[in-house]
Protein backbone atom coordinates (compact mmCIF):
# COMPACT_ATOMS: atom_id res chain seq x y z
CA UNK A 1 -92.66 -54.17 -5.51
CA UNK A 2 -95.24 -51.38 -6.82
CA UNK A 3 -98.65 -52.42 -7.67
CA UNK A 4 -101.76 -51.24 -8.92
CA UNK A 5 -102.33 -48.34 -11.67
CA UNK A 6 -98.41 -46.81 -10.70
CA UNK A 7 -96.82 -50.07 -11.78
CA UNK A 8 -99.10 -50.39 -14.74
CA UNK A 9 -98.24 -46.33 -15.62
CA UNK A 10 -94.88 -47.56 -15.19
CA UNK A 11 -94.91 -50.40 -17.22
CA UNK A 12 -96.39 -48.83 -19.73
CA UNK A 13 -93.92 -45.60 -19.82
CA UNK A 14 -90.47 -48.05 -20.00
CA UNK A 15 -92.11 -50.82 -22.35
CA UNK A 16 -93.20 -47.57 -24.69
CA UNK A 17 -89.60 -46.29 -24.42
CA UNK A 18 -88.09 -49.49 -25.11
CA UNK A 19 -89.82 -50.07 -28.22
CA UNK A 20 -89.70 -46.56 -29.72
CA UNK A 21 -85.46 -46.94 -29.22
CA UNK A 22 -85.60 -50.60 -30.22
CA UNK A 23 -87.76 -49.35 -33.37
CA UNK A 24 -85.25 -46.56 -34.57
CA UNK A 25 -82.37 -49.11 -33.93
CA UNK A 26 -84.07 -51.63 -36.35
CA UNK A 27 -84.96 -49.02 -39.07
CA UNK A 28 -80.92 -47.91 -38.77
CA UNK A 29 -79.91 -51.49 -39.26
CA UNK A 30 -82.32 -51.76 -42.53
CA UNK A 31 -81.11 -48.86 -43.90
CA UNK A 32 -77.21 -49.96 -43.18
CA UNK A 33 -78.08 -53.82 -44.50
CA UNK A 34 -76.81 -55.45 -47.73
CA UNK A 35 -76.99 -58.71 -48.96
CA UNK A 36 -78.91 -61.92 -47.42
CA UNK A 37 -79.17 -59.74 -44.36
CA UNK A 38 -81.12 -56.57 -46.27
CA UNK A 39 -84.56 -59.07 -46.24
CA UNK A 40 -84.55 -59.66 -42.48
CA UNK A 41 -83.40 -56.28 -41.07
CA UNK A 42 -86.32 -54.59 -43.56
CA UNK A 43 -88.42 -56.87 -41.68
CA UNK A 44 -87.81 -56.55 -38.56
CA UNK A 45 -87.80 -53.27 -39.12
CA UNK A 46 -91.61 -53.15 -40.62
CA UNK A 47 -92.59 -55.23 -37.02
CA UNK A 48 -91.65 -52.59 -35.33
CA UNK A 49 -93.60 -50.09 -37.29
CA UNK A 50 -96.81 -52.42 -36.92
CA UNK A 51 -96.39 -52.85 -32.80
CA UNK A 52 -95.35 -48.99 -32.24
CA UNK A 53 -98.35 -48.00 -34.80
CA UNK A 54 -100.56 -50.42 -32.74
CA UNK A 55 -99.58 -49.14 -29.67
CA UNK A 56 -100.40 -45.02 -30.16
CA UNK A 57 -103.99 -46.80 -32.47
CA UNK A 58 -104.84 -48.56 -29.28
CA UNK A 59 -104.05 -45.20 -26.55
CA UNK A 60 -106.19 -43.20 -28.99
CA UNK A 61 -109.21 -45.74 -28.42
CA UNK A 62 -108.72 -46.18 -24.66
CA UNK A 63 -107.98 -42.12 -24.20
CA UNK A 64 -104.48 -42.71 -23.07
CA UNK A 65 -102.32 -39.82 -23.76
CA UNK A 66 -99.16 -41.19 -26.02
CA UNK A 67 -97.14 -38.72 -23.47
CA UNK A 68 -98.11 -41.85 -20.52
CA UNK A 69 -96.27 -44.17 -23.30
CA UNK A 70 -93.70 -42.76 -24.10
CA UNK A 71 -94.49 -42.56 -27.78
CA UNK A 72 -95.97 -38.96 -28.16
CA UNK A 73 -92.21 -37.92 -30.16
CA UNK A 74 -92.56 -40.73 -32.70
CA UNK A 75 -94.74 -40.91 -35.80
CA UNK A 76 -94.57 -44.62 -37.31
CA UNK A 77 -95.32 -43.28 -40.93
CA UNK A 78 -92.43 -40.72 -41.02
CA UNK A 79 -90.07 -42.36 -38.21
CA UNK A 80 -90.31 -45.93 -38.88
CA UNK A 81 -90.56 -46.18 -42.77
């Protein structure tokens, strides 16, 4: 098992990866949804924009580079909307 800053780097790469492809999959599902299931998939889709948003707010404050994350080729407003 790693430990320390690598497994933190780590965790921080693959959970930022995760997101980002689980965000695009939920705004791809909004945009295919109709009916009763338009509401829910619009917001799930809008989570994701506030946790990946979040996410690059909080590496600006704390001076980690979005490339560490994972999230330096995704722009919530333009991506995620």
């Amino acid at each position: 098992m790693i430990r320390g800053p690598e497994a933190s780097a780590n965790y921080l790469r693959d959970l930022g990866h995760l997101l980002k492809e689980d965000a695009l999959e939920a705004k791809r599902d909004a945009e295919a949804a109709s009916g009763e299931d338009a509401a829910f998939a619009r917001g799930r889709s809008l989570a994701y924009y506030e946790v990946i948003s979040l996410m690059q707010q909080q590496a600006w404050v704390f001076g980690i580079p979005l490339e560490e994350m994972s999230l330096a080729d995704i722009n919530p407003d333009k991506d995620l909307i």
